[in-house]
N, C-alpha and C. Protein backbone atom coordinates (compact mmCIF):
# COMPACT_ATOMS: atom_id res chain seq x y z
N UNK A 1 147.15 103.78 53.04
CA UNK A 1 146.55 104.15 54.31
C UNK A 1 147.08 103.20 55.36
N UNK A 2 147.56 103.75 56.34
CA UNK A 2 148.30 103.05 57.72
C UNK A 2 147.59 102.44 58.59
N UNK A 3 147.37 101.23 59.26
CA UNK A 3 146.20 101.14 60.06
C UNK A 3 146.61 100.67 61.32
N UNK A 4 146.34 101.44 62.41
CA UNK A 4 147.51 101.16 63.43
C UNK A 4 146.65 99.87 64.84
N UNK A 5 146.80 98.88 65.31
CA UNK A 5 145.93 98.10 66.01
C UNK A 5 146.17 98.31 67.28
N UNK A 6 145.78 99.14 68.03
CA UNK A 6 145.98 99.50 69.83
C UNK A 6 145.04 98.18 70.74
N UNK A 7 146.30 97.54 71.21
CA UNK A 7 146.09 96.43 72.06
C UNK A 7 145.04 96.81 72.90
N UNK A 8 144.34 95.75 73.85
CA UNK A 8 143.43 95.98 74.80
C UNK A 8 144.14 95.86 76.00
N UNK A 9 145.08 95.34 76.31
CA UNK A 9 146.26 94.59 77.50
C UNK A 9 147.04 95.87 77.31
N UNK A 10 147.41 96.29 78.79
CA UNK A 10 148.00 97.82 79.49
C UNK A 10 149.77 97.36 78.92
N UNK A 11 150.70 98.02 78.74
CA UNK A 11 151.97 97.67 77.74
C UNK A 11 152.74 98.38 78.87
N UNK A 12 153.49 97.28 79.21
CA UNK A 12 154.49 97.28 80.73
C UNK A 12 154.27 98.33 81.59
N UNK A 13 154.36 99.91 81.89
CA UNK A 13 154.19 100.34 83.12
C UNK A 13 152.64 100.42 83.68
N UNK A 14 151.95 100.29 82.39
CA UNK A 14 150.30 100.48 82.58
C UNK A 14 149.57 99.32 83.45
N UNK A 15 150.36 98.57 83.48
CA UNK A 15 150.03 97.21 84.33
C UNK A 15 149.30 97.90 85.66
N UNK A 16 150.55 98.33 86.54
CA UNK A 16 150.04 98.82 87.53
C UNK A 16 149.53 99.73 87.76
N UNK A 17 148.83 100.45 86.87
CA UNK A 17 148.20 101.85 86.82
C UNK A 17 146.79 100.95 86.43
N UNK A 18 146.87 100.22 85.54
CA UNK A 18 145.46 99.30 85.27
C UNK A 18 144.45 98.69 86.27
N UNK A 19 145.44 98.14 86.98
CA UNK A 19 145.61 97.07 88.31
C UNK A 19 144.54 97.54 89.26
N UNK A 20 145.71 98.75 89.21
CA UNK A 20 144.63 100.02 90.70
C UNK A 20 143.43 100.46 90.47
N UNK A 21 143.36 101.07 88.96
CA UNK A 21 142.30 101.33 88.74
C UNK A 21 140.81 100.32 88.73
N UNK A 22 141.22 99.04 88.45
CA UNK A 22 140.25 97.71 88.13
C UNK A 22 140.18 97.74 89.99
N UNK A 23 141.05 97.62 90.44
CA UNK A 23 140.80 97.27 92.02
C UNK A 23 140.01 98.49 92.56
N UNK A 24 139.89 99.78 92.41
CA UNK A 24 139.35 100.61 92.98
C UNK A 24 138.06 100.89 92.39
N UNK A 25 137.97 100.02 91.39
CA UNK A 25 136.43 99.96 90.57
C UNK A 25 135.59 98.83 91.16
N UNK A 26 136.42 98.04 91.39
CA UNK A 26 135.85 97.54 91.87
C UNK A 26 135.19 97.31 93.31
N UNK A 27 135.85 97.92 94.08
CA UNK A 27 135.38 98.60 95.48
C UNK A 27 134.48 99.28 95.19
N UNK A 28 134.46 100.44 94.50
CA UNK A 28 133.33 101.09 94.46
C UNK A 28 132.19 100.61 94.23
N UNK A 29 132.14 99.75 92.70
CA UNK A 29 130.92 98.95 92.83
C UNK A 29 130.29 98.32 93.76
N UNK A 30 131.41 97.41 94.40
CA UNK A 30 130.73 96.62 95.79
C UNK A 30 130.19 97.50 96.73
N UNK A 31 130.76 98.94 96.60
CA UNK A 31 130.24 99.86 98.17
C UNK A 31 129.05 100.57 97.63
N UNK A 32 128.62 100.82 96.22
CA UNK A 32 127.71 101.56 95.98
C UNK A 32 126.66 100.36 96.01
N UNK A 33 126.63 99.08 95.80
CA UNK A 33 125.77 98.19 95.84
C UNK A 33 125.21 97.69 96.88
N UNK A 34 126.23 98.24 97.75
CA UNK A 34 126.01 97.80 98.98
C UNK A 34 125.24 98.80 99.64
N UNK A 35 125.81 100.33 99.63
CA UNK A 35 124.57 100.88 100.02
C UNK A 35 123.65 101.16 99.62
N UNK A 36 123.61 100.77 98.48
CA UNK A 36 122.22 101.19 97.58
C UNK A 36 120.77 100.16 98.04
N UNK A 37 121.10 99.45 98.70
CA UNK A 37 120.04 98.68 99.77
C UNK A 37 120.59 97.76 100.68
N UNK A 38 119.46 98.48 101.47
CA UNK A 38 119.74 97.82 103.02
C UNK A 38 119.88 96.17 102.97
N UNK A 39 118.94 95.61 102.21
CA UNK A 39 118.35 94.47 102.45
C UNK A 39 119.62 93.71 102.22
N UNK A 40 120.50 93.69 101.09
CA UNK A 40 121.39 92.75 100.57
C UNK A 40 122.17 92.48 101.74
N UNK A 41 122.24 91.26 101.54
CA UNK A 41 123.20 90.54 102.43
C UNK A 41 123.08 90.09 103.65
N UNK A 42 121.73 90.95 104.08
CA UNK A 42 121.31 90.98 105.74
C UNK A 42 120.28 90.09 106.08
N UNK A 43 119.86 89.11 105.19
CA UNK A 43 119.59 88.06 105.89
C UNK A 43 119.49 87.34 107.25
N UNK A 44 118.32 87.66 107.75
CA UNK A 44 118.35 87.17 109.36
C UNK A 44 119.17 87.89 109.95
N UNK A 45 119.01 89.36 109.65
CA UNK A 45 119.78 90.05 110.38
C UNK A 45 118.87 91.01 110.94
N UNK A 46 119.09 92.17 111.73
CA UNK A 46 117.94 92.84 112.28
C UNK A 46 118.40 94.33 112.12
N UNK A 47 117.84 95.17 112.02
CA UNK A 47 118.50 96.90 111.81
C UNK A 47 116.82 97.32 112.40
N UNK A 48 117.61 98.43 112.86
CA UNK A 48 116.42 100.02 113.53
C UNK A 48 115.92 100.57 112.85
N UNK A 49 115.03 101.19 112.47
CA UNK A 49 114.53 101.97 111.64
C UNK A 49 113.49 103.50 112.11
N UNK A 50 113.84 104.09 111.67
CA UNK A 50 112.82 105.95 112.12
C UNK A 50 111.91 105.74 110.70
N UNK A 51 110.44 105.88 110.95
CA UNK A 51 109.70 105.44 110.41
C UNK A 51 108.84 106.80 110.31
N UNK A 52 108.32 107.70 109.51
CA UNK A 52 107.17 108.54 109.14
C UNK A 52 106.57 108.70 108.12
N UNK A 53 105.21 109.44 108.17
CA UNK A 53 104.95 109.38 106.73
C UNK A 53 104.98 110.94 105.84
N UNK A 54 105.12 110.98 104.83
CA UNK A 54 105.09 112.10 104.27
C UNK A 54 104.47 113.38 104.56
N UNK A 55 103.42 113.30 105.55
CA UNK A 55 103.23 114.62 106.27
C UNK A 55 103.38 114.32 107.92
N UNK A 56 104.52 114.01 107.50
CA UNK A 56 105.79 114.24 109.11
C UNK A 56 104.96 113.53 109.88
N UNK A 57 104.48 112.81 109.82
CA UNK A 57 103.35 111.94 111.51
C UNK A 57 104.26 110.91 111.82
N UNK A 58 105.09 110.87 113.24
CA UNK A 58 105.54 109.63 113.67
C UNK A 58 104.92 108.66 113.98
N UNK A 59 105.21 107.61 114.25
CA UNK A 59 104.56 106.26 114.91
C UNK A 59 104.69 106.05 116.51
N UNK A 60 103.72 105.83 117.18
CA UNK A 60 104.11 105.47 118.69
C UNK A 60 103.00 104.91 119.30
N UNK A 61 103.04 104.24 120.54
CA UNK A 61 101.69 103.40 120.97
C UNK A 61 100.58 103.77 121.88
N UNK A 62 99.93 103.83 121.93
CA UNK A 62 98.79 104.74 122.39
C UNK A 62 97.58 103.05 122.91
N UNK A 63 97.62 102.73 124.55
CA UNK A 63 96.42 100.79 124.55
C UNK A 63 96.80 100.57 123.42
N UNK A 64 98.65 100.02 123.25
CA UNK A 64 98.38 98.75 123.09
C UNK A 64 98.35 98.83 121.63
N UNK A 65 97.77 100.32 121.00
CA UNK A 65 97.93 100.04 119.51
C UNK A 65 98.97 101.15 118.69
N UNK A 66 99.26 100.84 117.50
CA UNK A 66 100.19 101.44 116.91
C UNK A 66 99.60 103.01 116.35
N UNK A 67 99.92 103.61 116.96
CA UNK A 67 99.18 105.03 116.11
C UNK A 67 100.18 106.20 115.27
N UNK A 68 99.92 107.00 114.14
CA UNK A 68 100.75 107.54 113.74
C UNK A 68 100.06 109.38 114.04
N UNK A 69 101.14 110.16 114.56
CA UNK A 69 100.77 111.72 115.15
C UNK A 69 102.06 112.56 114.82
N UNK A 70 101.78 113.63 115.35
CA UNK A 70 102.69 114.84 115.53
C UNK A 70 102.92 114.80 116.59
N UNK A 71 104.14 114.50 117.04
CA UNK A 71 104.80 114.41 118.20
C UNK A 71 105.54 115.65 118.25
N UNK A 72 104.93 116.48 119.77
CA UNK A 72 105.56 117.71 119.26
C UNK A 72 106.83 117.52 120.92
N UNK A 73 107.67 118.29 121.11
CA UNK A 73 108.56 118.26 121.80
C UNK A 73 108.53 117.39 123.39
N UNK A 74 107.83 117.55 123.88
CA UNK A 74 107.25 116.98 125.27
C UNK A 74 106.85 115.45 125.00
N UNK A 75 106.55 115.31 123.85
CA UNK A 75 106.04 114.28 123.49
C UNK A 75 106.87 113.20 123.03
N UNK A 76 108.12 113.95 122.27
CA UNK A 76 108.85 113.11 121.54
C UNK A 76 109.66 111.63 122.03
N UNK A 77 109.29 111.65 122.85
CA UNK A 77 110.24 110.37 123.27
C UNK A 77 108.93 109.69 123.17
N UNK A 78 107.92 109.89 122.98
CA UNK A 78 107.26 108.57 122.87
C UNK A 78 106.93 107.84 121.37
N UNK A 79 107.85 108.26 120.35
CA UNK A 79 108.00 107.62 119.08
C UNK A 79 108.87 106.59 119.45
N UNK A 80 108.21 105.58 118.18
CA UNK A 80 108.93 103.88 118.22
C UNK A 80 109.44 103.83 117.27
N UNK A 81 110.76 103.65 117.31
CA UNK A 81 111.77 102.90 115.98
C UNK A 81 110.68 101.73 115.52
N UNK A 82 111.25 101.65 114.44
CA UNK A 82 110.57 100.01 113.57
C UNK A 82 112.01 98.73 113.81
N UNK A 83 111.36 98.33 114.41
CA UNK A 83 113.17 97.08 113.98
C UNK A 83 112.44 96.28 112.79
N UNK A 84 113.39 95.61 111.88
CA UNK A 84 112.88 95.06 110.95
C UNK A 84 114.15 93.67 110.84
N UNK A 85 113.39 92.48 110.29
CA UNK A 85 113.54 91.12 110.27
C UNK A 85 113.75 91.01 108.75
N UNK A 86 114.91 91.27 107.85
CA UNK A 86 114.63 90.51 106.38
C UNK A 86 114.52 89.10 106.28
N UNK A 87 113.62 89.08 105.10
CA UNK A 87 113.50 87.56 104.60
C UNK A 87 114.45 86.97 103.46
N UNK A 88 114.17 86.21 103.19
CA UNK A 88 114.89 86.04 101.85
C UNK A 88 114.92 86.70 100.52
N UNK A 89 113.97 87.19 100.72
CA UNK A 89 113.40 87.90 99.49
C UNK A 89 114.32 89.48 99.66
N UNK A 90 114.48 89.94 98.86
CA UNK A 90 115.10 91.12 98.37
C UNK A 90 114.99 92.02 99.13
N UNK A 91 113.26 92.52 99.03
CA UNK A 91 112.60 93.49 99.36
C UNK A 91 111.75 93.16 100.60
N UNK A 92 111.35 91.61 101.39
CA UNK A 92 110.81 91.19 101.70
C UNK A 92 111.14 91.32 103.38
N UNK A 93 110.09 91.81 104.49
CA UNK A 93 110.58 91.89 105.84
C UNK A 93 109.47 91.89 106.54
N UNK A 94 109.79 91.38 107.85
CA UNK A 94 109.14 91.65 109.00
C UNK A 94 109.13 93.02 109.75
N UNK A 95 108.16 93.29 110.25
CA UNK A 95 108.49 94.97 110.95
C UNK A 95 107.73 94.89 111.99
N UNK A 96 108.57 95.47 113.07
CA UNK A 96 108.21 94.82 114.80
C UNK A 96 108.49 96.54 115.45
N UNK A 97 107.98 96.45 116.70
CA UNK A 97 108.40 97.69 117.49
C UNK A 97 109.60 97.62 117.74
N UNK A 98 110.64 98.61 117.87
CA UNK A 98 111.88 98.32 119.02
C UNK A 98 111.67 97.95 120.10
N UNK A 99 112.62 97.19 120.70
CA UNK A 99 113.06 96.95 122.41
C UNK A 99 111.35 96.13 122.68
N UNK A 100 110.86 95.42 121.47
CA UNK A 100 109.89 94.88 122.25
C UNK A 100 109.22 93.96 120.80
N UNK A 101 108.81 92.82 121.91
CA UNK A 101 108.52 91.51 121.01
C UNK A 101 107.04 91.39 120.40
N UNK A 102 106.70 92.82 119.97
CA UNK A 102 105.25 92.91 119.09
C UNK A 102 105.64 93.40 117.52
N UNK A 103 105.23 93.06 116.56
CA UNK A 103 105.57 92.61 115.64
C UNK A 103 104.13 92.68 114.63
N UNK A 104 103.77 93.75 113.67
CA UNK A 104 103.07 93.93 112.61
C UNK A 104 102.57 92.48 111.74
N UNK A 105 101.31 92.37 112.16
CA UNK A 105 100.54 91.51 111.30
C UNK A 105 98.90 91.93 110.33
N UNK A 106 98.67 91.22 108.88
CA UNK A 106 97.61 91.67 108.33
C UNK A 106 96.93 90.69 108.91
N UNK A 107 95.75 90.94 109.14
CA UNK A 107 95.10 89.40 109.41
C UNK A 107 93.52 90.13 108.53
N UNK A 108 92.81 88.59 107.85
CA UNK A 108 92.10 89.03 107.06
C UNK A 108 91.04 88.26 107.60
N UNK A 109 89.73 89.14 107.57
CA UNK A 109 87.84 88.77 108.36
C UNK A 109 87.01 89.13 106.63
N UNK A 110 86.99 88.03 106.16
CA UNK A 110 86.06 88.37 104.94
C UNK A 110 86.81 89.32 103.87
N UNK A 111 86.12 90.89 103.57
CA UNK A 111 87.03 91.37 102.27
C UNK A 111 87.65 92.24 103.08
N UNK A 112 87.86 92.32 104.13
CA UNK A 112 88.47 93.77 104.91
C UNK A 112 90.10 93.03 105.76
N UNK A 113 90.85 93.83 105.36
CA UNK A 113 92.26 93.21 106.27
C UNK A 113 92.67 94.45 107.09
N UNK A 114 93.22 93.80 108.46
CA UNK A 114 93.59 95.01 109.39
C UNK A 114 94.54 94.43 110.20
N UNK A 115 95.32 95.34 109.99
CA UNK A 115 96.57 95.43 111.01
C UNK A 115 96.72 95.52 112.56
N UNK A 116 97.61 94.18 112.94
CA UNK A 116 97.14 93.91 114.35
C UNK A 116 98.99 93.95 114.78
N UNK A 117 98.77 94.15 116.23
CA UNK A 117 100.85 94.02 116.76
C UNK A 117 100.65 92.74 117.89
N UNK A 118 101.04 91.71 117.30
CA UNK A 118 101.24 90.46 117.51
C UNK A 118 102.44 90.37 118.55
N UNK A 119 102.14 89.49 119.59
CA UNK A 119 103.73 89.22 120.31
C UNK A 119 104.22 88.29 119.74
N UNK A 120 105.13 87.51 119.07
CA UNK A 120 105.74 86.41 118.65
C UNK A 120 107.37 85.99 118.50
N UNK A 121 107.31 85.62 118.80
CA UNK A 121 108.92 84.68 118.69
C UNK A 121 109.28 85.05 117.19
N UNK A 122 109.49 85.68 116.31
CA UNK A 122 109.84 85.92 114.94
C UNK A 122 110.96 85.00 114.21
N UNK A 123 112.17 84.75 114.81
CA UNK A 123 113.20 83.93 114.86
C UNK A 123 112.28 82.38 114.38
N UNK A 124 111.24 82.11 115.38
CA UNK A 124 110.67 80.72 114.99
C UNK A 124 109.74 81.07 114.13
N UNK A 125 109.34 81.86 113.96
CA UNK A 125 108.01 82.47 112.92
C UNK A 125 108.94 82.06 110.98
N UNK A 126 109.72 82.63 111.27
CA UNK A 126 110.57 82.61 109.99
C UNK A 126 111.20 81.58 109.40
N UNK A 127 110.72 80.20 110.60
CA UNK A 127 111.00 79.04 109.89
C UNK A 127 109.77 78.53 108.84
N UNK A 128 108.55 79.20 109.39
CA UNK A 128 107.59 78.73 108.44
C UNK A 128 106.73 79.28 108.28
N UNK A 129 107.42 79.49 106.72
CA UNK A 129 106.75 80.28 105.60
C UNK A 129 105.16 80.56 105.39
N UNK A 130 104.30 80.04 105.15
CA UNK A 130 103.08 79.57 105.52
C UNK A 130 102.65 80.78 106.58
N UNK A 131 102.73 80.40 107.80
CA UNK A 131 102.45 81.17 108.59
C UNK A 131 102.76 82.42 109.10
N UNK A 132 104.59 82.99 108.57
CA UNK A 132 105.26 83.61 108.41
C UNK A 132 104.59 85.23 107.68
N UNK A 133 104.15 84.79 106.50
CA UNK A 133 103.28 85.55 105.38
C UNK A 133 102.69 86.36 105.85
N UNK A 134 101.89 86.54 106.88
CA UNK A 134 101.03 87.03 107.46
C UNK A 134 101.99 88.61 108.22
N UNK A 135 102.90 88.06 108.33
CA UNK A 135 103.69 89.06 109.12
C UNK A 135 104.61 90.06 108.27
N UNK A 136 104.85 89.60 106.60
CA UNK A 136 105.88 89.98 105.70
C UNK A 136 105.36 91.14 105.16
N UNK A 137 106.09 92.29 104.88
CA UNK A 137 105.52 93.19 103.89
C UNK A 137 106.68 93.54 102.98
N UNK A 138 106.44 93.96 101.49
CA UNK A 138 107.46 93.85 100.73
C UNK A 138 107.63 95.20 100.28
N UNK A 139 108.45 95.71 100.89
CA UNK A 139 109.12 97.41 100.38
C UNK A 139 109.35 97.68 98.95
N UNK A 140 108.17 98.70 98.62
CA UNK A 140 108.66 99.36 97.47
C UNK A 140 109.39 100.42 97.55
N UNK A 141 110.45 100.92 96.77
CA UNK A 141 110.91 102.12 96.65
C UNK A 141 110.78 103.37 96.01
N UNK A 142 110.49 104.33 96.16
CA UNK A 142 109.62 105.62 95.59
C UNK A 142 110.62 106.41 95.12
N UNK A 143 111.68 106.64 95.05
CA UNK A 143 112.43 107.76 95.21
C UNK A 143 113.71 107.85 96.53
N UNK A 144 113.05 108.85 97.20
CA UNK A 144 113.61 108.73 98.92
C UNK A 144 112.45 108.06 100.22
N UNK A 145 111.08 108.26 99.40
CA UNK A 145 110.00 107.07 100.53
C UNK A 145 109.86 106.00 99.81
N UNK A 146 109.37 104.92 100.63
CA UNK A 146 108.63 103.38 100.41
C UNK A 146 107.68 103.68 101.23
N UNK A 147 107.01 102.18 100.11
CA UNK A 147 105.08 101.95 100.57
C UNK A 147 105.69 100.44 101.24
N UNK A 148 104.20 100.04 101.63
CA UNK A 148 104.90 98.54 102.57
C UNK A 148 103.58 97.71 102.04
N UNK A 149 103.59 96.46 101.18
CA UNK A 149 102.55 96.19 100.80
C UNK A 149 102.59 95.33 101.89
N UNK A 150 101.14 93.88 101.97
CA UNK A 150 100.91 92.99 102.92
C UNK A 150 101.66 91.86 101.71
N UNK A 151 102.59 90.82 102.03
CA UNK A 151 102.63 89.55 101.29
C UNK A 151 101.36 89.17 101.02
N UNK A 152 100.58 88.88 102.53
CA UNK A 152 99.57 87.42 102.50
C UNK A 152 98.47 87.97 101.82
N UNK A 153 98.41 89.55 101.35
CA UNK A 153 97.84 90.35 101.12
C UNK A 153 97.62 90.93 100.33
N UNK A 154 97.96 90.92 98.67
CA UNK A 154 98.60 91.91 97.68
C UNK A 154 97.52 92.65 97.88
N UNK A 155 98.02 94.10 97.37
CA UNK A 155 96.86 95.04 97.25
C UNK A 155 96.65 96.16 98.35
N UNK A 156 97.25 95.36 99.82
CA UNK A 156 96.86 96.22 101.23
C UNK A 156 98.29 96.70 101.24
N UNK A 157 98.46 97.99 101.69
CA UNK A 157 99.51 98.58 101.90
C UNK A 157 99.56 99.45 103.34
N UNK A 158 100.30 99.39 103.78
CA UNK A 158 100.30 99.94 105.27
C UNK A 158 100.40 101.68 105.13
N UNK A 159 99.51 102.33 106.22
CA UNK A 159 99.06 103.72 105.62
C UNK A 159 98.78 103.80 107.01
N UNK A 160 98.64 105.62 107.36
CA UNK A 160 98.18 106.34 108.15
C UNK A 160 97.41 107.07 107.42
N UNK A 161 96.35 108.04 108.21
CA UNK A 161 95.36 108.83 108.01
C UNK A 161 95.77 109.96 107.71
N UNK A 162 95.40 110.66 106.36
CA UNK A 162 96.10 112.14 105.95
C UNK A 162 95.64 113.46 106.84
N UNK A 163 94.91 113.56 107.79
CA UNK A 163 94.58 114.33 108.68
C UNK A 163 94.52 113.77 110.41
N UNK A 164 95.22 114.60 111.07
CA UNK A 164 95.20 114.14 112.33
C UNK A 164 95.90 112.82 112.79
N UNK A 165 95.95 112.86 114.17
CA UNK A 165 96.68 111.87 114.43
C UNK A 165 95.12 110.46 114.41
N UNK A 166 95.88 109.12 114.24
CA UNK A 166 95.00 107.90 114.08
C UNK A 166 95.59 106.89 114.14
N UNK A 167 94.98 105.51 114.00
CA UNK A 167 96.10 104.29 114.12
C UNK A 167 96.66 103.89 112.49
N UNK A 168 97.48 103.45 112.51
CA UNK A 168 98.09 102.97 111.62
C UNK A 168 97.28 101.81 111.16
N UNK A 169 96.99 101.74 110.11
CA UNK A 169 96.05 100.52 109.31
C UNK A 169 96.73 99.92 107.96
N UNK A 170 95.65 99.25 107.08
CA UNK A 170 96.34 98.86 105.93
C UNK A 170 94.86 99.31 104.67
N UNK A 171 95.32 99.75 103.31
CA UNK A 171 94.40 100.33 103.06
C UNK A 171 94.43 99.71 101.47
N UNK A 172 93.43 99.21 101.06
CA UNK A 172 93.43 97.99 99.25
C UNK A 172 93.55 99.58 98.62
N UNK A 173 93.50 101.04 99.11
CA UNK A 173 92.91 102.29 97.85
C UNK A 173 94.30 103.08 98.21
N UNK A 174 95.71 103.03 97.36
CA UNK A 174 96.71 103.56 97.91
C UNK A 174 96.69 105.04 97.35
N UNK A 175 95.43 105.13 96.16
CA UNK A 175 95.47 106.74 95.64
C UNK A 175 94.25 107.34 96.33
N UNK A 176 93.86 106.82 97.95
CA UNK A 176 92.64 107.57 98.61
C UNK A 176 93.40 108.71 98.97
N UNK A 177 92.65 109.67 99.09
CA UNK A 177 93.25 111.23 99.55
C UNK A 177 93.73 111.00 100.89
N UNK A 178 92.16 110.35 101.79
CA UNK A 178 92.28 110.65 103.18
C UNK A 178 93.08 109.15 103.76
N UNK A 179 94.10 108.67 102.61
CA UNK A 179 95.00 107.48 103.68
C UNK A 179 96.56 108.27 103.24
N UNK A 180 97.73 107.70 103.84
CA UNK A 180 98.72 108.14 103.22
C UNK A 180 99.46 106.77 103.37
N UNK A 181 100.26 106.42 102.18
CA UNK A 181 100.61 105.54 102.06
C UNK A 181 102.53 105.56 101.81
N UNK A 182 102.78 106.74 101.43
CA UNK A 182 104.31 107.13 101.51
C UNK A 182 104.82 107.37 102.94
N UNK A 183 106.28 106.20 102.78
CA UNK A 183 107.00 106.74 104.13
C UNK A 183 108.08 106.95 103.85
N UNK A 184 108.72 107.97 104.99
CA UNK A 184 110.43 107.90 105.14
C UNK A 184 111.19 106.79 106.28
N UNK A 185 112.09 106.23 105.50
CA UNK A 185 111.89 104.85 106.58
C UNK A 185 114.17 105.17 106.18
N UNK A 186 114.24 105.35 107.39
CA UNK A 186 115.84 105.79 107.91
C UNK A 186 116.24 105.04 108.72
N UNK A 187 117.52 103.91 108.13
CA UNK A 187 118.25 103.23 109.45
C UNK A 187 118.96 103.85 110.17
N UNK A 188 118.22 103.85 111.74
CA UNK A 188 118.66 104.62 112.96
C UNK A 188 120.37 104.11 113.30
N UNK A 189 121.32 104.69 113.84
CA UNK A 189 122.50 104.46 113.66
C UNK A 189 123.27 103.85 115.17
């Protein structure tokens, strides 16, 4: 019986047929990794975001506070991009209005936490951690939506009301009927 041993190393013209192929594998990896989340790499970097929740309610401000509705045509320009601040963390970010220096915070009164839009310097906020927390929420991924939990907060997840338009809150019950806690969250281009 003959036993024949086929090298692992490409045998003179395969070199460069090997070459290309390892080099174009490897692009791909880096580009599918790369878009396969936003977050990598963007460190202290800032991106736009179109923000709704699973029964189509945009976000926009209504005194001062953040509310999520059906914005129907006449209306539409008054939806707010999300700009968002990554942290170090993977999944980990700040989330602020566009074109304006208010900026999503949990703040907690006893067992109840509620979501307030803070003006702050974020840039200096993000030197310290500690205080920072308060402002972080850490993106899970669902599929094609994410939930947004609170850091300083486990447990509270940022939600709108499953009927009608209302403000945007944070809710410890993410399987309540009447909160919704799934979003579509799209970097605006």
């Amino acid at each position: 019986m003959a036993v024949s041993l086929v090298s692992p190393w490409p045998q003179d013209g395969d070199l460069q047929v090997s070459l290309s192929y390892l080099i174009s594998l490897v692009l791909f990896l880096f580009h599918s990794e790369a878009a396969g989340s936003p977050t990598r790499g963007r460190f202290n970097q800032m991106e736009t975001f179109k923000i709704w929740d699973v029964n189509q309610k945009l976000f926009y401000l209504s005194n001062k506070q953040l509310v999520a509705g059906y914005l129907q045509a006449p209306n539409a320009k008054l939806e707010e991009k999300i700009k968002v601040k990554y942290t170090e963390s993977h999944d980990d970010m700040f989330l602020g209005i566009h074109k304006k220096q208010l900026w999503l915070a949990c703040v907690k009164s006893g067992d109840k936490v509620t979501l307030q839009l803070e003006e702050v310097n974020i840039t200096d906020l993000g030197r310290n951690k500690e205080k920072a927390k308060r402002f972080t929420f850490h993106r899970s991924h669902n599929g094609t939506t994410s939930s947004f939990e609170s850091a300083a907060n486990p447990g509270w997840f940022l939600c709108t009301e499953s009927e009608g338009d209302g403000p945007v809150s944070l809710t410890n019950k993410p399987r309540d009927v009447t909160k919704v806690t799934q979003f579509y969250f799209q970097v605006v281009a």
